[in-house]
PDB file of N, CA and C in Angstrom:
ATOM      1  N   UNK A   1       0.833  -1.175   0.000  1.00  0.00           N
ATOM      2  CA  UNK A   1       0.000   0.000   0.000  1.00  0.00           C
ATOM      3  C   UNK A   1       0.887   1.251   0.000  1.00  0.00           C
ATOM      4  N   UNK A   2       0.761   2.318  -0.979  1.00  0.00           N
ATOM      5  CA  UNK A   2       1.275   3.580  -0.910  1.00  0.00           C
ATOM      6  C   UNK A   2       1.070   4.091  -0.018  1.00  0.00           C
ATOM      7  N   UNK A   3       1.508   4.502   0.406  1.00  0.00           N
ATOM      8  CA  UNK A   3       1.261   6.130   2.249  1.00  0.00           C
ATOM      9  C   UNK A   3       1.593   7.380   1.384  1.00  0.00           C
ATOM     10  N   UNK A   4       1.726   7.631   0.564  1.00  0.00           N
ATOM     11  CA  UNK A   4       2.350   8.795  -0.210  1.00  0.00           C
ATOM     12  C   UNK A   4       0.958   9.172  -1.153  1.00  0.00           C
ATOM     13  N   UNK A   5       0.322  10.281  -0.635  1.00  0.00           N
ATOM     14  CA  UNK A   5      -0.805  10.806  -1.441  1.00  0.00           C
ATOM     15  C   UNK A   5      -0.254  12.118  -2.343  1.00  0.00           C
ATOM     16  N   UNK A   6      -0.717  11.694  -3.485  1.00  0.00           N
ATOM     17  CA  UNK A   6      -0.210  12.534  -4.809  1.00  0.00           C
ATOM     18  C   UNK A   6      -1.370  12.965  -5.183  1.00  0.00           C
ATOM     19  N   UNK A   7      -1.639  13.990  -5.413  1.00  0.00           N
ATOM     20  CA  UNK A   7      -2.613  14.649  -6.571  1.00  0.00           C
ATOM     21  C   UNK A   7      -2.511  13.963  -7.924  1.00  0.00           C
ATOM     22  N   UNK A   8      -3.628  13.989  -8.613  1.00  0.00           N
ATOM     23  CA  UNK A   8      -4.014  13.747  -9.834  1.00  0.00           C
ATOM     24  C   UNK A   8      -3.496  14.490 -10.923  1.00  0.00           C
ATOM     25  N   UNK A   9      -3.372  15.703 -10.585  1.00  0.00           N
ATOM     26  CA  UNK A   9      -2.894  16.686 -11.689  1.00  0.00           C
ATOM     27  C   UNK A   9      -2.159  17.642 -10.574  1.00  0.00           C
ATOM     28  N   UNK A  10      -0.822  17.186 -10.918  1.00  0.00           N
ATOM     29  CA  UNK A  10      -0.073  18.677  -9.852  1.00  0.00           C
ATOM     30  C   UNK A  10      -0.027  19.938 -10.638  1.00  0.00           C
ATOM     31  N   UNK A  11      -0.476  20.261 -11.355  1.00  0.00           N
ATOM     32  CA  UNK A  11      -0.581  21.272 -12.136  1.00  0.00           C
ATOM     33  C   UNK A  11      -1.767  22.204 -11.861  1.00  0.00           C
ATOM     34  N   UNK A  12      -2.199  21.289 -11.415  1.00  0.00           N
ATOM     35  CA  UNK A  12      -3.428  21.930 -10.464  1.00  0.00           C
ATOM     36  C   UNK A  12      -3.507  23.232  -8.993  1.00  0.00           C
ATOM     37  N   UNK A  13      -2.999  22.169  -8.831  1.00  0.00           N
ATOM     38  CA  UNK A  13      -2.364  22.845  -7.306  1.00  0.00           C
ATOM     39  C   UNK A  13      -1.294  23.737  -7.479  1.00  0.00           C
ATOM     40  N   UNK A  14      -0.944  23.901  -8.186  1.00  0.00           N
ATOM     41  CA  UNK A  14       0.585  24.783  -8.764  1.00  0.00           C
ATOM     42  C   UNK A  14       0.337  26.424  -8.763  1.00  0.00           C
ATOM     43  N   UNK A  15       0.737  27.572  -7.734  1.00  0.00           N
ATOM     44  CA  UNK A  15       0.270  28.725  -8.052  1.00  0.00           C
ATOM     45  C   UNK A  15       0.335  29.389  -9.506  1.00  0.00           C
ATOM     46  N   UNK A  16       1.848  28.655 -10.166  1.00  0.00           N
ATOM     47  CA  UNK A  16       1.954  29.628 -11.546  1.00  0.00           C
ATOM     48  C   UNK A  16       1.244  28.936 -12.451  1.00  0.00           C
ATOM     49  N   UNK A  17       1.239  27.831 -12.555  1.00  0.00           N
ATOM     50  CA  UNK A  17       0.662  27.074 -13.582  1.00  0.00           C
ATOM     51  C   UNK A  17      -0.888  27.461 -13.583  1.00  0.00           C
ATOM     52  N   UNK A  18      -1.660  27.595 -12.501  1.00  0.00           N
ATOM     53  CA  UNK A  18      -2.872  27.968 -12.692  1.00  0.00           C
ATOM     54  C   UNK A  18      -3.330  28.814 -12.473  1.00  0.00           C
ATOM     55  N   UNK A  19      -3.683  29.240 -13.224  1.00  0.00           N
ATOM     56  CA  UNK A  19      -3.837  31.348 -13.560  1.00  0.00           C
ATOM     57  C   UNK A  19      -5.285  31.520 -13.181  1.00  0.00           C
ATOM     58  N   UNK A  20      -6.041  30.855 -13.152  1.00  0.00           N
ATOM     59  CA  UNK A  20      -7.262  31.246 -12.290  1.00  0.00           C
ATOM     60  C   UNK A  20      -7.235  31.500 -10.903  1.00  0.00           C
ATOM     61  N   UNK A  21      -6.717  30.552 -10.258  1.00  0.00           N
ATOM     62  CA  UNK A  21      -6.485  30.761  -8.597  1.00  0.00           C
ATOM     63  C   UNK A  21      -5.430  31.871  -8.410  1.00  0.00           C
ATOM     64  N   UNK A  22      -4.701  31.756  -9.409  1.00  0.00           N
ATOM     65  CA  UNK A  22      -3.458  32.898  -8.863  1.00  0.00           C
ATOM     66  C   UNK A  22      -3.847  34.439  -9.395  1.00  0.00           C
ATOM     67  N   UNK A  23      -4.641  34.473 -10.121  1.00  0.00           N
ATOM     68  CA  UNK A  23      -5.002  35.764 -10.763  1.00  0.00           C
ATOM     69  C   UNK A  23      -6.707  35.736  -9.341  1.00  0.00           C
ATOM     70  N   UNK A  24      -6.858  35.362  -9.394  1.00  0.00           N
ATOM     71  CA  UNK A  24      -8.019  35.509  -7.875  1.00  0.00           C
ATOM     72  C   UNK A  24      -6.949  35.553  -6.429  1.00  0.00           C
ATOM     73  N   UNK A  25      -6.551  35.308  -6.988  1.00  0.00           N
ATOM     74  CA  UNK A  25      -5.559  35.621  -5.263  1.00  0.00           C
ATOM     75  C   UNK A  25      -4.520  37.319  -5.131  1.00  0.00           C
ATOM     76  N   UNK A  26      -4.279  37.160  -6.513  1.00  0.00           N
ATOM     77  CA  UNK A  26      -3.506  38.399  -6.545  1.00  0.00           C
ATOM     78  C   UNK A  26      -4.690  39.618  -6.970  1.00  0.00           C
ATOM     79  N   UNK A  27      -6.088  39.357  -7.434  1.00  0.00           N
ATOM     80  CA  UNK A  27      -6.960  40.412  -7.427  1.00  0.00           C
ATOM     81  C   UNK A  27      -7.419  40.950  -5.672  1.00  0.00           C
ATOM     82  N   UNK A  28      -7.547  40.216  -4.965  1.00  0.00           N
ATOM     83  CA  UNK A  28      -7.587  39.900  -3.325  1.00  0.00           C
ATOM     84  C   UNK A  28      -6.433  40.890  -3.173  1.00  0.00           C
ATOM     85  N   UNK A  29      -5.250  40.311  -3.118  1.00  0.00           N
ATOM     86  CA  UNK A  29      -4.185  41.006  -2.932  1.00  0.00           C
ATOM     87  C   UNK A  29      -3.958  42.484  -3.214  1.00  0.00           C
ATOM     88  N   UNK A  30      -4.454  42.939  -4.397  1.00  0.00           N
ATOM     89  CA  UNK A  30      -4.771  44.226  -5.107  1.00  0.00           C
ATOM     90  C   UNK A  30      -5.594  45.215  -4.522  1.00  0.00           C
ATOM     91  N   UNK A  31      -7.023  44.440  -3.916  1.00  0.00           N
ATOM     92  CA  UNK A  31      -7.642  45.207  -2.955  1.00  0.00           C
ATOM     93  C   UNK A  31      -7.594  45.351  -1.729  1.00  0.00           C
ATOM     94  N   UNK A  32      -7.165  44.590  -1.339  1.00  0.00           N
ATOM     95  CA  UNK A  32      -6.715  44.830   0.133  1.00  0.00           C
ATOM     96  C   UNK A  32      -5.275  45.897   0.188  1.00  0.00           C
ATOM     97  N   UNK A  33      -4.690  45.888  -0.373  1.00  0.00           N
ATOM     98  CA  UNK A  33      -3.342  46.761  -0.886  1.00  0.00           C
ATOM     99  C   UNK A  33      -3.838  47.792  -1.197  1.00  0.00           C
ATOM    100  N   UNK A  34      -5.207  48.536  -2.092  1.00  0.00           N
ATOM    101  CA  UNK A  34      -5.606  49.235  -2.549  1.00  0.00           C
ATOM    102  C   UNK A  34      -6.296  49.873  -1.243  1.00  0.00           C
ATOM    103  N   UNK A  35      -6.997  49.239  -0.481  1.00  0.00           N
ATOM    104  CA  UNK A  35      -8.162  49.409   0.584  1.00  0.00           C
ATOM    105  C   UNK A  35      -6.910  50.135   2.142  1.00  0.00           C
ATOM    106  N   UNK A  36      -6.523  49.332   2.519  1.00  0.00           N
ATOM    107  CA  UNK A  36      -4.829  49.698   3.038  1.00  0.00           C
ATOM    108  C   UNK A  36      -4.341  50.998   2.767  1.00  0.00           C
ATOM    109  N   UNK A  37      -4.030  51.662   1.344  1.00  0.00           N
ATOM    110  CA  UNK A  37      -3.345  52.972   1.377  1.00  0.00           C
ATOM    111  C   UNK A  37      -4.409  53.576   1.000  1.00  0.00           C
ATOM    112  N   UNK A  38      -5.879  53.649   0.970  1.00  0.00           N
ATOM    113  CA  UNK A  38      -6.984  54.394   0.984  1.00  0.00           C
ATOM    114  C   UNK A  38      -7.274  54.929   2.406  1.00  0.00           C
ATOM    115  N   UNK A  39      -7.209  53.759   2.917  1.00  0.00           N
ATOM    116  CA  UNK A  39      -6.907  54.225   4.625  1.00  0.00           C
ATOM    117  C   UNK A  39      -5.983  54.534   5.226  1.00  0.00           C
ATOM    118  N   UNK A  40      -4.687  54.669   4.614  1.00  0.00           N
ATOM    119  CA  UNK A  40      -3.907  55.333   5.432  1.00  0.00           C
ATOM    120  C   UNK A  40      -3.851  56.767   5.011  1.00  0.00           C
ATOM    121  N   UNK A  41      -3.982  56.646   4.036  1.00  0.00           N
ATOM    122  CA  UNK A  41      -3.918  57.942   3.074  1.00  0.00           C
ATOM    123  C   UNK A  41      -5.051  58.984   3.871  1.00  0.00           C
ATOM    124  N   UNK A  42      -6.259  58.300   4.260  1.00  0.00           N
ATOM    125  CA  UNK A  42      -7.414  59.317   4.674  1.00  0.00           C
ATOM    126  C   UNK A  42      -6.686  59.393   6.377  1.00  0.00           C
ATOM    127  N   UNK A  43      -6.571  59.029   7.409  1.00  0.00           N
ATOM    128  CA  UNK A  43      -6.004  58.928   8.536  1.00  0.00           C
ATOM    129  C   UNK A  43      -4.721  59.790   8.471  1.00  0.00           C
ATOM    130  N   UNK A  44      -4.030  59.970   7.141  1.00  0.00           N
ATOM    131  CA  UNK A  44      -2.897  61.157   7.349  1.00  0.00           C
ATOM    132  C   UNK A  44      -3.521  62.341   7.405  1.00  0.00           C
ATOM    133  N   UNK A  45      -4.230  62.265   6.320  1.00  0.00           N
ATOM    134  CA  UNK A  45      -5.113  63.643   5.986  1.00  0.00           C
ATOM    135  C   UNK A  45      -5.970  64.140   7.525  1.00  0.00           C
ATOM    136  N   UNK A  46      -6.835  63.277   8.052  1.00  0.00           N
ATOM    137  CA  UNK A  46      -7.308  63.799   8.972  1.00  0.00           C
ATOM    138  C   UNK A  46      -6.608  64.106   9.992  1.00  0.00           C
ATOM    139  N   UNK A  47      -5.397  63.175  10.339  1.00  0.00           N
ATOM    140  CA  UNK A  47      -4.457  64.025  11.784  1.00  0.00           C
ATOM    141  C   UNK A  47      -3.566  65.304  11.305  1.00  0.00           C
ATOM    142  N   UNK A  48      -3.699  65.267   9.652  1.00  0.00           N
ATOM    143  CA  UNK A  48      -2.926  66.302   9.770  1.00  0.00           C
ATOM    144  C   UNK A  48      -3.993  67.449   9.505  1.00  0.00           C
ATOM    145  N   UNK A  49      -4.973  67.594   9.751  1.00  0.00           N
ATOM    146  CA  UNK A  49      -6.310  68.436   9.175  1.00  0.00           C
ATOM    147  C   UNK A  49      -6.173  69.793   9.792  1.00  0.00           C
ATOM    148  N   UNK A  50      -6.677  70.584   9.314  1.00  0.00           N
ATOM    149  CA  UNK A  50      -6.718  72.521   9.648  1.00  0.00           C
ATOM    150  C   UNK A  50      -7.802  72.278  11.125  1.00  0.00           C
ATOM    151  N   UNK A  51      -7.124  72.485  12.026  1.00  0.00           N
ATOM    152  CA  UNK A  51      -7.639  72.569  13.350  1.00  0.00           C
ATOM    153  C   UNK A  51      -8.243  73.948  13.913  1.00  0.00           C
ATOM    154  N   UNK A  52      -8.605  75.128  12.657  1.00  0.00           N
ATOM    155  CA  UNK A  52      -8.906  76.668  12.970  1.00  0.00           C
ATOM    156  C   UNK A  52      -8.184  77.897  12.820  1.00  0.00           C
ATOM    157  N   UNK A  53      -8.446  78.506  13.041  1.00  0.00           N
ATOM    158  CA  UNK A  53      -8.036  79.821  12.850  1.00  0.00           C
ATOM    159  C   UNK A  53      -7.044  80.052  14.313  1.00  0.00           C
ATOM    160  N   UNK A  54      -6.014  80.151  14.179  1.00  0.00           N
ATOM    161  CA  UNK A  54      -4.894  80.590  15.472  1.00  0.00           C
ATOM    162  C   UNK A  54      -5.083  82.197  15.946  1.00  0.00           C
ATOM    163  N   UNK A  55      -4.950  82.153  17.450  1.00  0.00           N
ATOM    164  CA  UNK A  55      -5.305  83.707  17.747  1.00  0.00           C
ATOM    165  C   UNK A  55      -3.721  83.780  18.170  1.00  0.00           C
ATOM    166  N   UNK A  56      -3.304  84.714  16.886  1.00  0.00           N
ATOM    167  CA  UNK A  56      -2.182  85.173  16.799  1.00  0.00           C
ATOM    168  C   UNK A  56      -1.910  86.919  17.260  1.00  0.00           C
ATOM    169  N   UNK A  57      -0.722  86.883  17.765  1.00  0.00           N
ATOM    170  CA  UNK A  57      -0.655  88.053  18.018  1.00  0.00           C
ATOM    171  C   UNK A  57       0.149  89.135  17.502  1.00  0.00           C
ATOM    172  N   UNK A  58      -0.467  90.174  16.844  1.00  0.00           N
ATOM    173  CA  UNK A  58       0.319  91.052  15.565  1.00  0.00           C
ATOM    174  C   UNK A  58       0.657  92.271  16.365  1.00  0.00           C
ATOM    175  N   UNK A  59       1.992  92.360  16.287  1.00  0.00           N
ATOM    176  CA  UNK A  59       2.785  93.927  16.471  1.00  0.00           C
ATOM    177  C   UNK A  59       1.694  94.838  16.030  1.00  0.00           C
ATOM    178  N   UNK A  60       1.476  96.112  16.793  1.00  0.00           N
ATOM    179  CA  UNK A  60       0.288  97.342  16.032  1.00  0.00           C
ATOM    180  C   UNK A  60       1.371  97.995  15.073  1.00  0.00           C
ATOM    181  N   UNK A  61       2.781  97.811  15.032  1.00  0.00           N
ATOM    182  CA  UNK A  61       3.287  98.870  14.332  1.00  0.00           C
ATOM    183  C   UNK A  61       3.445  97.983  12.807  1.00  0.00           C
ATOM    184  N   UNK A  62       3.345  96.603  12.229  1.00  0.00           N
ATOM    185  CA  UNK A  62       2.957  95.938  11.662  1.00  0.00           C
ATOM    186  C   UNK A  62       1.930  95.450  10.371  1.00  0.00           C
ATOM    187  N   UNK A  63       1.025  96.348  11.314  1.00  0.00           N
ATOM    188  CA  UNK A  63      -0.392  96.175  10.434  1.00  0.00           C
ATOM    189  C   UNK A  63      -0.837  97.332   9.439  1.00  0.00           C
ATOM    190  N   UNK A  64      -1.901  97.348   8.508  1.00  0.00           N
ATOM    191  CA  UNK A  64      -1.736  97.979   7.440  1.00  0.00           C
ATOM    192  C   UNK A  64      -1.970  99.633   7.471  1.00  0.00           C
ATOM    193  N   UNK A  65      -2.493  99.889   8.797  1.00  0.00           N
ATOM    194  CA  UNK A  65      -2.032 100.738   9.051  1.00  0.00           C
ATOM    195  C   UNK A  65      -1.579 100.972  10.256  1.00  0.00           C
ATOM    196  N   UNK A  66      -0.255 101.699  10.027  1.00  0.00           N
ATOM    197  CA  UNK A  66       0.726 100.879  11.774  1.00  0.00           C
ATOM    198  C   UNK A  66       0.028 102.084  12.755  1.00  0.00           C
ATOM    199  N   UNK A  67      -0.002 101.506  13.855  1.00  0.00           N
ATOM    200  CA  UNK A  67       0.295 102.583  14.888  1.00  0.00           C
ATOM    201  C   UNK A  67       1.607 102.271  16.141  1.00  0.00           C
ATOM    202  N   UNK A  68       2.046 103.999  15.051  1.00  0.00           N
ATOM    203  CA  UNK A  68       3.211 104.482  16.193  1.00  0.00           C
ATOM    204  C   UNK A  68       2.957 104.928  17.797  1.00  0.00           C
ATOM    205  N   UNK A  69       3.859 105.039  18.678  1.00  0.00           N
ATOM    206  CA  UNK A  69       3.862 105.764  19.792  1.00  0.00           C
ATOM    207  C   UNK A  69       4.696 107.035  19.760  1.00  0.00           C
TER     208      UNK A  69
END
């Protein structure tokens, strides 16, 4: 009795040889890769997002029309 189980067609099971499973695996691959820098991409954008208007403080002699002392 054999103990050694072989496939019928190893060509089957073969990632390059069979372009259906491997072209479905690498479309998977594509979106999740795609889905991944969609989200990181939006998560940069929002921590780096315009947080308002800053209350800055301007010299009076500065502004468009200065005042001197």
């Amino acid at each position: 009795m054999d103990h050694h189980v072989q496939a019928d067609k190893p060509e089957r099971t073969d990632f390059a040889r069979n372009w259906v499973s491997s072209s479905r695996f690498l479309f998977h691959v594509q979106i999740f890769t795609f889905t991944a820098m969609l989200m990181g991409g939006c998560y940069g954008l929002y921590s780096m997002r315009y947080k308002g208007k800053p209350n800055v403080e301007v010299p009076e002699s500065s502004l468009y029309t200065p005042k001197y002392k």
